[in-house]
N, C-alpha and C. Protein backbone atom coordinates (compact mmCIF):
# COMPACT_ATOMS: atom_id res chain seq x y z
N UNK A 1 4.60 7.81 -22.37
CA UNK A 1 3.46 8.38 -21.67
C UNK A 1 3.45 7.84 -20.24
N UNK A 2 3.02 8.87 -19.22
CA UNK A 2 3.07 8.57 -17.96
C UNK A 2 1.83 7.52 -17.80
N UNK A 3 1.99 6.97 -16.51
CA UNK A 3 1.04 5.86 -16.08
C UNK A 3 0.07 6.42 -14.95
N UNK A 4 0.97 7.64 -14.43
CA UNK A 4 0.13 8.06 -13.21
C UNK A 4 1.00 8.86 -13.29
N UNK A 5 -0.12 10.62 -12.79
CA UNK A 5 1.33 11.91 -12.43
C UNK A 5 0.55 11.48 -10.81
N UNK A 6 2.34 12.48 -10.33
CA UNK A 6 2.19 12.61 -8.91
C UNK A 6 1.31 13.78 -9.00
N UNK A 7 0.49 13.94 -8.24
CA UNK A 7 -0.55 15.29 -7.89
C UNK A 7 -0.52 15.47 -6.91
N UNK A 8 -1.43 16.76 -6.10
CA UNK A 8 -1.57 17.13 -4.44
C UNK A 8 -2.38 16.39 -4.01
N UNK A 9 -3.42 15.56 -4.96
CA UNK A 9 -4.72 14.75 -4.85
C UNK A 9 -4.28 13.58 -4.02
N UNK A 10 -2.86 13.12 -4.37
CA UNK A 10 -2.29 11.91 -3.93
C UNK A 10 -1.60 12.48 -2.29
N UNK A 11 -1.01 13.69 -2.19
CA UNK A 11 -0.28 13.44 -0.75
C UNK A 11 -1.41 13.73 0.58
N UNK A 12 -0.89 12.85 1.29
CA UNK A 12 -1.30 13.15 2.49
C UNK A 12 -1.43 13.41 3.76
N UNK A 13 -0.33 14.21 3.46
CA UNK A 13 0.49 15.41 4.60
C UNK A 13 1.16 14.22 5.86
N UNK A 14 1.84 13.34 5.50
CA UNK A 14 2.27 12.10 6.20
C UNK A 14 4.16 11.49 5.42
N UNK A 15 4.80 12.66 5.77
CA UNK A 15 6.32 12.83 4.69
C UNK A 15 6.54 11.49 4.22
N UNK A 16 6.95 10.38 5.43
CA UNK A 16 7.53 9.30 5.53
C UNK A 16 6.17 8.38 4.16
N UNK A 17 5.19 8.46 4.26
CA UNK A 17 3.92 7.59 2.98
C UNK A 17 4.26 8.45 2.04
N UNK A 18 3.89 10.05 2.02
CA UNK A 18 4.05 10.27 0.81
C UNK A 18 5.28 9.91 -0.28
N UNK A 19 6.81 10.38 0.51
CA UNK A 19 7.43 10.14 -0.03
C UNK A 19 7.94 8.87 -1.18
N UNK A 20 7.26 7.34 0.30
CA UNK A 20 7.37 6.25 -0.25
C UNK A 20 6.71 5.90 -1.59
N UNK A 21 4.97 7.40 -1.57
CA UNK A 21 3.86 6.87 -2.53
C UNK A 21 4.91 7.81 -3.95
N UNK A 22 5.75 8.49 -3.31
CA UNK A 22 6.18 9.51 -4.76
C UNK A 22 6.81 8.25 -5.43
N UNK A 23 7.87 7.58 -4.61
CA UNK A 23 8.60 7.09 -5.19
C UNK A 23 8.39 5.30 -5.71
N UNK A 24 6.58 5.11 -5.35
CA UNK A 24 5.73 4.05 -6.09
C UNK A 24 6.06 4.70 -7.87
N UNK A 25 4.71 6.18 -7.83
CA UNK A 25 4.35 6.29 -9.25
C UNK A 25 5.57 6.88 -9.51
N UNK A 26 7.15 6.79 -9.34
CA UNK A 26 7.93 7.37 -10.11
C UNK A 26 8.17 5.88 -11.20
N UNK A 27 8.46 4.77 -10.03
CA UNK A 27 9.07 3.37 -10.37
C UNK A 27 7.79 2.87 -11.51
N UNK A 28 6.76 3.66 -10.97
CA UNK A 28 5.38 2.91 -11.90
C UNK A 28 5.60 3.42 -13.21
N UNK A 29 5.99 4.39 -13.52
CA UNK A 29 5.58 5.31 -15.10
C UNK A 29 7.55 4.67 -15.58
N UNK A 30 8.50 4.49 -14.67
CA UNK A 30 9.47 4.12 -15.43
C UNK A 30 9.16 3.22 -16.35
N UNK A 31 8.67 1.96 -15.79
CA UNK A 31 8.45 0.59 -16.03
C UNK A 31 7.38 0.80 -17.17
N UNK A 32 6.01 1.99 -17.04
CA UNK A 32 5.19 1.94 -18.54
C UNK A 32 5.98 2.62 -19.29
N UNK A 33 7.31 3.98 -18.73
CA UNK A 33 7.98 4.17 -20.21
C UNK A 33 8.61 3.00 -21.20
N UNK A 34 9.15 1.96 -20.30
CA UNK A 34 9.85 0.63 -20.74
C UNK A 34 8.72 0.40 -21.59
N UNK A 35 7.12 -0.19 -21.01
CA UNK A 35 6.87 -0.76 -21.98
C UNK A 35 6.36 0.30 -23.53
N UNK A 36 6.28 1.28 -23.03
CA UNK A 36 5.91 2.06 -24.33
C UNK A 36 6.90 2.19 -25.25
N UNK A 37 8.05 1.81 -24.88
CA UNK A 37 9.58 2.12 -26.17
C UNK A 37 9.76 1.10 -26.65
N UNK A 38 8.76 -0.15 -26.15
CA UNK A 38 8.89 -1.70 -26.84
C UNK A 38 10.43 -2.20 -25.76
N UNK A 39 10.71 -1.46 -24.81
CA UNK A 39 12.22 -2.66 -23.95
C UNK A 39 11.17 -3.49 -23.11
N UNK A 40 12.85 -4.30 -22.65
CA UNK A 40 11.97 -5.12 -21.76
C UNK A 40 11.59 -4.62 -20.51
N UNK A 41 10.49 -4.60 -19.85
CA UNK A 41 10.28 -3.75 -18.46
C UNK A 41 9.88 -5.09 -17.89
N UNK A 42 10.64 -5.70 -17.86
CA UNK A 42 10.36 -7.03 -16.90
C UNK A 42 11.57 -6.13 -15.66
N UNK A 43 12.85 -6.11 -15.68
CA UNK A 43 13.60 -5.37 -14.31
C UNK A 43 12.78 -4.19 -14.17
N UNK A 44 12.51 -3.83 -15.04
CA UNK A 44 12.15 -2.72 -14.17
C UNK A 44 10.46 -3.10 -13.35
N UNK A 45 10.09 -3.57 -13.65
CA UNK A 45 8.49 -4.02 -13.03
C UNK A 45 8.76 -4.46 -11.35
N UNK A 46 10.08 -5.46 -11.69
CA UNK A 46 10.39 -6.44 -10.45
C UNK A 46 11.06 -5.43 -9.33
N UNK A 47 11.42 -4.09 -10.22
CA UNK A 47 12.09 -3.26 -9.09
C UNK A 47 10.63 -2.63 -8.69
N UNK A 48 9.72 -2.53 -9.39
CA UNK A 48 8.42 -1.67 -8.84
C UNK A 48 8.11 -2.41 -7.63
N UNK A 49 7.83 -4.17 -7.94
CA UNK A 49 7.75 -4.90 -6.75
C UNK A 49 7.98 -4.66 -5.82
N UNK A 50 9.55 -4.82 -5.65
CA UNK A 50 10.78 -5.05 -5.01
C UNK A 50 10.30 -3.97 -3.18
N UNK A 51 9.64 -2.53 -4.57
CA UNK A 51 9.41 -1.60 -3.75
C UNK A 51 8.22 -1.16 -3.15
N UNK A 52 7.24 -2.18 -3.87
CA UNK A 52 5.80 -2.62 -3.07
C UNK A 52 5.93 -3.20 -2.12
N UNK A 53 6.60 -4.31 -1.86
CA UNK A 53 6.89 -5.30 -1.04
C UNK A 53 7.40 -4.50 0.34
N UNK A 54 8.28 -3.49 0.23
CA UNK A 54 8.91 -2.91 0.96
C UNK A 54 7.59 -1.70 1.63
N UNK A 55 6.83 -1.09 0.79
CA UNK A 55 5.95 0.15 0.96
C UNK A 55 4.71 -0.53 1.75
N UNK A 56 4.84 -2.00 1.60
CA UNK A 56 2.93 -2.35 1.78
C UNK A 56 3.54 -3.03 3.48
N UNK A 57 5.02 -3.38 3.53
CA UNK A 57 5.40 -3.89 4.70
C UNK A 57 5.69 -2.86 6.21
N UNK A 58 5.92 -1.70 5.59
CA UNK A 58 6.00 -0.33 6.29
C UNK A 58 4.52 -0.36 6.64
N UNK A 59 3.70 0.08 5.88
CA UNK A 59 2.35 0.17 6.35
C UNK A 59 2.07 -0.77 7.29
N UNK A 60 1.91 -2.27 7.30
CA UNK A 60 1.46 -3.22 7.91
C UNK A 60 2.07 -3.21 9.16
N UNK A 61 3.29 -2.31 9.40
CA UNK A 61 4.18 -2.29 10.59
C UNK A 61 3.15 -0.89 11.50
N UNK A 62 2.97 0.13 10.70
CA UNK A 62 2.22 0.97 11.62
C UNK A 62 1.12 0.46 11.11
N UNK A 63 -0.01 -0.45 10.88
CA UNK A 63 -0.99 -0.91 11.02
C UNK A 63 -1.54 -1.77 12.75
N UNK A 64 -0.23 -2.76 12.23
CA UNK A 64 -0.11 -3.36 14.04
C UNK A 64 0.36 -2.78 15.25
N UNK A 65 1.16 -1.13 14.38
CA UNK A 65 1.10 -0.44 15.73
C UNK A 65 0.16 0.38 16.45
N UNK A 66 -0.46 0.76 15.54
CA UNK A 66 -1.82 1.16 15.63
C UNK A 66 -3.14 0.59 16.12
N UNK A 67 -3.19 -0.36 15.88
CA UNK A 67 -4.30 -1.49 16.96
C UNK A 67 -5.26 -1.91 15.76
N UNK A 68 -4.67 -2.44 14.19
CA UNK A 68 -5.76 -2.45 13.25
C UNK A 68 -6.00 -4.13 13.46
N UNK A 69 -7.25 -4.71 13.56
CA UNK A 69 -6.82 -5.67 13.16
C UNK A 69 -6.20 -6.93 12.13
N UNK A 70 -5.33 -8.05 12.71
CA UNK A 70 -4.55 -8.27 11.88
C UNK A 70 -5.16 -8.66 10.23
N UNK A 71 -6.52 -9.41 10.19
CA UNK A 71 -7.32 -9.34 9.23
C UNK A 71 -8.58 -7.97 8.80
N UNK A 72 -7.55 -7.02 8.28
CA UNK A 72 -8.41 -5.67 7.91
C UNK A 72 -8.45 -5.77 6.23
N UNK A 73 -9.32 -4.96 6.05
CA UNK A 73 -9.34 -4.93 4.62
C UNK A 73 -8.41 -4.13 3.60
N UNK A 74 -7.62 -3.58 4.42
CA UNK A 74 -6.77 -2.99 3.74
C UNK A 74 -5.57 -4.02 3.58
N UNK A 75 -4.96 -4.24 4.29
CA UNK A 75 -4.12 -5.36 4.57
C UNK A 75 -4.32 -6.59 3.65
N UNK A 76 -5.53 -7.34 3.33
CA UNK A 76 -5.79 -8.06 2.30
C UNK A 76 -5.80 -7.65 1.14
N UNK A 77 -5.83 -6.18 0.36
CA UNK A 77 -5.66 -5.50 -0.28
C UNK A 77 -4.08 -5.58 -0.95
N UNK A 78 -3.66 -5.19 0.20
CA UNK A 78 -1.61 -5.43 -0.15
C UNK A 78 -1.48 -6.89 -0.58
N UNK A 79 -2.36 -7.63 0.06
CA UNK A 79 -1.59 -9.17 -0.06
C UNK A 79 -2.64 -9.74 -1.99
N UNK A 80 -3.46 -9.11 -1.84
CA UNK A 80 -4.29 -9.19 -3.30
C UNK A 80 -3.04 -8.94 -4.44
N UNK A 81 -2.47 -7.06 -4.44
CA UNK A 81 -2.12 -6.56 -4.97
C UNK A 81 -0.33 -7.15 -5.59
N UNK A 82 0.17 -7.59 -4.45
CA UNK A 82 1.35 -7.96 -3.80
C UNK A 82 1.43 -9.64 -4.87
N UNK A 83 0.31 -10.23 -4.58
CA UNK A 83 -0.11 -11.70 -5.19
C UNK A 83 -0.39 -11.29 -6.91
N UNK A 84 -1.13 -10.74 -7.16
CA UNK A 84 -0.89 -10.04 -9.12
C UNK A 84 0.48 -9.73 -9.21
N UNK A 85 1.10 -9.31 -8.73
CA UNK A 85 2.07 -8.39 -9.22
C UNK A 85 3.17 -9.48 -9.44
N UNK A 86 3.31 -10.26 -8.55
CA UNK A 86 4.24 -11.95 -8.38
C UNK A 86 3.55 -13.25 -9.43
N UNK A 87 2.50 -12.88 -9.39
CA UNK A 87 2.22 -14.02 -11.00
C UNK A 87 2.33 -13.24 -12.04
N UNK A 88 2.91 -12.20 -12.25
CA UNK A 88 3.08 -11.01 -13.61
C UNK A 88 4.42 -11.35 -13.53
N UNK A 89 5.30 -11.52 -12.44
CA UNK A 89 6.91 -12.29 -12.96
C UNK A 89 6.86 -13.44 -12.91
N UNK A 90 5.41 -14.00 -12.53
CA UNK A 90 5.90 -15.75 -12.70
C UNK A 90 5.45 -15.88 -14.28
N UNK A 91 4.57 -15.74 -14.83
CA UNK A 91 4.22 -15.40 -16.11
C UNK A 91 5.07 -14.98 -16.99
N UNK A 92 5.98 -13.82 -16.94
CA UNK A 92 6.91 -13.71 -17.68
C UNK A 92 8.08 -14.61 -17.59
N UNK A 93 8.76 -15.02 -16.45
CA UNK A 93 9.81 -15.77 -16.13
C UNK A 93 9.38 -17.48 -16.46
N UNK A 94 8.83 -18.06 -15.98
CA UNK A 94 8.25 -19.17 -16.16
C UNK A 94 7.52 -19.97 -18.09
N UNK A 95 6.72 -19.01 -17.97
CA UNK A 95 5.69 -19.12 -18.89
C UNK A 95 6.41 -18.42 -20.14
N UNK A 96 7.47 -17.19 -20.08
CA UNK A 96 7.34 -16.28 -21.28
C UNK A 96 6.65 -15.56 -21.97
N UNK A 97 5.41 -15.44 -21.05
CA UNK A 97 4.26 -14.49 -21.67
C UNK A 97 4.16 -13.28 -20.91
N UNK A 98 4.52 -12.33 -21.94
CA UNK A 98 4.80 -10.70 -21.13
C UNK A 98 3.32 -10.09 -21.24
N UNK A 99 2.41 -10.40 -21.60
CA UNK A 99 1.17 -10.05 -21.80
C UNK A 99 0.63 -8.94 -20.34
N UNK A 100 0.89 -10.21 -19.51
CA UNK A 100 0.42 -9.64 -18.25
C UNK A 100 0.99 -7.99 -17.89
N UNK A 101 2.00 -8.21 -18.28
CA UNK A 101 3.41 -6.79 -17.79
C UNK A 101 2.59 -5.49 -18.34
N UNK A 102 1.64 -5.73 -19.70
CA UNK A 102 0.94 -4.42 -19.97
C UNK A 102 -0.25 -4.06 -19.26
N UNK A 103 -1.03 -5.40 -18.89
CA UNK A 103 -2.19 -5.66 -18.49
C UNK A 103 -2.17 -4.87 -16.99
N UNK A 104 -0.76 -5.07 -16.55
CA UNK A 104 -1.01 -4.20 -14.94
C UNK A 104 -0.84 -3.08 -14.51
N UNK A 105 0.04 -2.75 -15.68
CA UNK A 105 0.34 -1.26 -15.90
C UNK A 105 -1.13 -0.07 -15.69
N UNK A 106 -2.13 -0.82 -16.25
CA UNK A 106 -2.95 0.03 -16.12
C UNK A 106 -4.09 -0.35 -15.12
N UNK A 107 -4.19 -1.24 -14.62
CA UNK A 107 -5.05 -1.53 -13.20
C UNK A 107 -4.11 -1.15 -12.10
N UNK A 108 -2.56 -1.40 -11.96
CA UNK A 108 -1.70 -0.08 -10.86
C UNK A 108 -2.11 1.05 -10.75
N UNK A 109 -2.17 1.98 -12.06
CA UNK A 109 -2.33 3.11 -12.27
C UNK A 109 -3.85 3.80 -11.94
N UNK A 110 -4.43 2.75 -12.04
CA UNK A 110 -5.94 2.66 -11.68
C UNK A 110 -6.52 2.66 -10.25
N UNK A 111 -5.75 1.63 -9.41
CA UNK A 111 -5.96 1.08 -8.11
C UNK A 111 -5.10 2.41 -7.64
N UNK A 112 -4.06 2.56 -7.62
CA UNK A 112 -3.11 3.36 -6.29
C UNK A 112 -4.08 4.24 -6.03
N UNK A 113 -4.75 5.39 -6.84
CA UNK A 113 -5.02 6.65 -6.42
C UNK A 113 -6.33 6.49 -5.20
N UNK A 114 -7.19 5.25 -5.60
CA UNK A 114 -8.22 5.19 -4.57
C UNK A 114 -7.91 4.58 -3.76
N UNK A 115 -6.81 3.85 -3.54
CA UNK A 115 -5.99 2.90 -2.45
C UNK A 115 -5.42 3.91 -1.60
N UNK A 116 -4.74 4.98 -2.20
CA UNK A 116 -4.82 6.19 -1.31
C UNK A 116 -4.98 7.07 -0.70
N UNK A 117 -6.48 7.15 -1.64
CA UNK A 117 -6.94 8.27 -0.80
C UNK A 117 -8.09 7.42 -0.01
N UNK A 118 -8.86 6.76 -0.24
CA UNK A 118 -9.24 6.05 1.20
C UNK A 118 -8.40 5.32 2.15
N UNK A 119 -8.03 4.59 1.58
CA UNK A 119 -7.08 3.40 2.99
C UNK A 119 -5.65 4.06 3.60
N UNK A 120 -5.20 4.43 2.63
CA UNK A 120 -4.09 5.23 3.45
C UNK A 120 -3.94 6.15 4.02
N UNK A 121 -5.49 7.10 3.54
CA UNK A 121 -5.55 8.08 4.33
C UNK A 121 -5.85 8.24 5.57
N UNK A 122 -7.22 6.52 5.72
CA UNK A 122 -7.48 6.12 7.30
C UNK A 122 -6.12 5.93 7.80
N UNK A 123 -5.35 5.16 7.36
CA UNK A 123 -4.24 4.72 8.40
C UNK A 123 -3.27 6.41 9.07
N UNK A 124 -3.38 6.82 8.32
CA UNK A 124 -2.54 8.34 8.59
C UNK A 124 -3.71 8.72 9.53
N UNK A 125 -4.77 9.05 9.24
CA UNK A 125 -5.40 9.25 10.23
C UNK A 125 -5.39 8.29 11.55
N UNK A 126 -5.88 7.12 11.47
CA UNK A 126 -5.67 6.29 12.92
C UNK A 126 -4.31 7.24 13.07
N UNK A 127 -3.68 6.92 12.67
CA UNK A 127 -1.97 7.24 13.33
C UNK A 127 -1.78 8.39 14.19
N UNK A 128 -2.61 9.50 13.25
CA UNK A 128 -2.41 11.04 14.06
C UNK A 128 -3.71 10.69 15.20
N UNK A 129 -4.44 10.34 15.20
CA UNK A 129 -5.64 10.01 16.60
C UNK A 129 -4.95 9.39 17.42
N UNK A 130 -4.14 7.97 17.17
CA UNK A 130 -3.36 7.43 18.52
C UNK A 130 -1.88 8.40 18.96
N UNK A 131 -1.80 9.20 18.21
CA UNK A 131 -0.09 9.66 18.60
C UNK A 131 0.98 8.71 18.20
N UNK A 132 0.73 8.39 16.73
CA UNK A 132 1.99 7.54 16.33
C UNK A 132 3.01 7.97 15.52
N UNK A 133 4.06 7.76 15.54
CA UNK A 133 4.97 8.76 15.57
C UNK A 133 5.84 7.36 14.74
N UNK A 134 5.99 7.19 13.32
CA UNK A 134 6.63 6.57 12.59
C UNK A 134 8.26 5.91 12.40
N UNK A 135 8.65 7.36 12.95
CA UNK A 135 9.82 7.47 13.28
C UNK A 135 10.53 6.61 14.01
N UNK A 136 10.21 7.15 15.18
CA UNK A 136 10.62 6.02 15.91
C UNK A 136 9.60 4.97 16.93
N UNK A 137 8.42 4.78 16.52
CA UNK A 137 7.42 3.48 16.23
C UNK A 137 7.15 3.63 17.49
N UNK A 138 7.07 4.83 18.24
CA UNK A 138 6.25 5.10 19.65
C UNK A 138 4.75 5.32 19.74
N UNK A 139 3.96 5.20 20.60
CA UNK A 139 2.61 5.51 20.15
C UNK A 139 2.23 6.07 21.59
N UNK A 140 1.50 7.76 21.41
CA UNK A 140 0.99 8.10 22.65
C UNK A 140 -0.08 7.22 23.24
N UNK A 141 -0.82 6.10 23.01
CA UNK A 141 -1.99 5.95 23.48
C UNK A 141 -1.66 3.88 23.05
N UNK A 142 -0.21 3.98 23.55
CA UNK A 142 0.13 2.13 23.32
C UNK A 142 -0.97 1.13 24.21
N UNK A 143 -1.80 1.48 24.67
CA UNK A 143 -2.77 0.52 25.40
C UNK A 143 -3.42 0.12 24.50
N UNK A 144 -4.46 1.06 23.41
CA UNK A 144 -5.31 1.01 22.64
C UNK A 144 -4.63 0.38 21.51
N UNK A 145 -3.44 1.28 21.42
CA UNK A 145 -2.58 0.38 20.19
C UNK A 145 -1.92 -0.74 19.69
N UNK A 146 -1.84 -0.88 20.99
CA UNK A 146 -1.40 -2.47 21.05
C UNK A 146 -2.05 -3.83 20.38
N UNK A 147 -3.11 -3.39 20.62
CA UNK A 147 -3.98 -4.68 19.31
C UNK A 147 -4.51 -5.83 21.00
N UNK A 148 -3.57 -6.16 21.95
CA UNK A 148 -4.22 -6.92 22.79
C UNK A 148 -5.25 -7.07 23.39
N UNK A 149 -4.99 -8.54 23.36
CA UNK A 149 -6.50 -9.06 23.67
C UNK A 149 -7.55 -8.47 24.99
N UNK A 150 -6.56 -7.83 26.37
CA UNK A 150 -6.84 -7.17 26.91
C UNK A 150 -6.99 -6.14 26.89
N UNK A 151 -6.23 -5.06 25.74
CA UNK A 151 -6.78 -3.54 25.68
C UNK A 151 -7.95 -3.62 24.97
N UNK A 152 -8.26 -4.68 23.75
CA UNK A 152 -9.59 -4.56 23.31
C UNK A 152 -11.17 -4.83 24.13
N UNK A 153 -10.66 -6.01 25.50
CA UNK A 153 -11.73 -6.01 25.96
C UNK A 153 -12.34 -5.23 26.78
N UNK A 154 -11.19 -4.30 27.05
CA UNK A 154 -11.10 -3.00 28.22
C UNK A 154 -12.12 -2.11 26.67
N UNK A 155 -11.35 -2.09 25.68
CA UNK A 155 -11.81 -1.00 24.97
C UNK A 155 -12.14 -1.45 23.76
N UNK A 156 -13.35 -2.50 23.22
CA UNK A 156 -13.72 -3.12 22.17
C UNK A 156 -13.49 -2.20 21.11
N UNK A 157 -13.96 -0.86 20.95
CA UNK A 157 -13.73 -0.04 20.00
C UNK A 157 -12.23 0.16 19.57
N UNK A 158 -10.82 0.15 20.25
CA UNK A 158 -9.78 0.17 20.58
C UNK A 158 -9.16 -0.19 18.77
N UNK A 159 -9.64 -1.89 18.29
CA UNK A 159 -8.94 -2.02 17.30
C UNK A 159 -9.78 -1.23 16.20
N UNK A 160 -9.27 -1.42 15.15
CA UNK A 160 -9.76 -1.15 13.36
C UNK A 160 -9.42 -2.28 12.89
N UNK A 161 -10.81 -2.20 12.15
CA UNK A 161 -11.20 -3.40 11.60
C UNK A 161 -11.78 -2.29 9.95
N UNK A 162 -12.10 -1.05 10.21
CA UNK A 162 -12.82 -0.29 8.55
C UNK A 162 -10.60 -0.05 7.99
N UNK A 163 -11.44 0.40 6.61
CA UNK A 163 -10.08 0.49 5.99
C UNK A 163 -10.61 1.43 5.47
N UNK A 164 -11.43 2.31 5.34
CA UNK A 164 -11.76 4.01 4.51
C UNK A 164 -12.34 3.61 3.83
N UNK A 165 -12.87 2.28 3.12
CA UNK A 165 -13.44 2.22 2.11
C UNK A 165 -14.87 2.24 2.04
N UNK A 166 -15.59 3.26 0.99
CA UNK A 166 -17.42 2.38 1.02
C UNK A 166 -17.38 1.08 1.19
N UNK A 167 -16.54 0.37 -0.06
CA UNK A 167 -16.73 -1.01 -0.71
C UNK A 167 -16.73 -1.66 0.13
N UNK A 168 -16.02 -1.48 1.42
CA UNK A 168 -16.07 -3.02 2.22
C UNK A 168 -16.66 -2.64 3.06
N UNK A 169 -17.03 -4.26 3.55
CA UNK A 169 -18.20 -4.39 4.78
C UNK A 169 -17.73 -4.71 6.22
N UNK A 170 -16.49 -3.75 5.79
CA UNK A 170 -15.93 -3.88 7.80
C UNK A 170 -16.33 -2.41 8.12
């Protein structure tokens, strides 16, 4: 049984995220087929990592190109998510208790979809408002984007500090 389908609910017209987010819940539902056939989905979990680590570091790259600041709530989010996911192989590797490996399967599956459609959808948005262009990590409006200490005092509004979410109080 799947852990998460890909839906239209999830893309957000942003090739370079979506793609990365297809190829989250593909690695995500491998790793719950593992655990649903009783194998071990310990490799395969660490490759889900492997590819969080990689997906949440892309973001954080057009985050700072974008002018978010460096303590946003989204960003602590990755490092929350990023931090479970690394005591779920220290737990298994260390400890020998695979417990955790089921336990996250379904708070992943839980978290991505609202992780995406609020926070990632702000960042795609900031992105298309400054003219940022992923590709090759140019930004029409690099004053504002820059995050410096002088474009913010020129333009206090300049950084992001909200992450799309109700829940938080930035």
């Amino acid at each position: 049984m799947s852990a998460l389908a890909w839906t239209d609910e999830l893309v957000l017209n942003q090739p370079e995220l979506d793609h990365t987010h297809e190829e989250f819940v593909e690695l995500l539902n491998r790793y719950a087929d593992m655990l649903d056939r009783g194998e071990d989905a310990l490799p395969a979990f660490k490759e889900l990592l492997a590819h969080t680590e990689e997906h949440f570091a892309m973001e954080e790259r057009w985050m700072a190109a974008t002018g978010f600041e460096p303590e946003n709530c989204h960003s602590s989010q990755h490092a929350m998510v990023l931090n479970v996911m690394r005591e779920v192989v220290r737990y298994a590797e260390d400890l020998g208790d695979r417990e955790p490996l089921a336990i996250v399967r379904t708070e992943l599956s839980q978290w991505f979809p609202g992780h995406a459609e609020m926070m990632d959808a702000a960042l795609v948005y900031t992105m298309e408002q400054r003219g940022f262009d992923p590709k090759t990590g140019e930004c029409r409006d690099p004053i504002r984007a820059a995050g410096s200490a002088e474009a913010q005092a020129a333009d206090p509004a300049s950084a992001v500090s909200a992450c799309g979410s109700t829940s938080c109080g930035h």
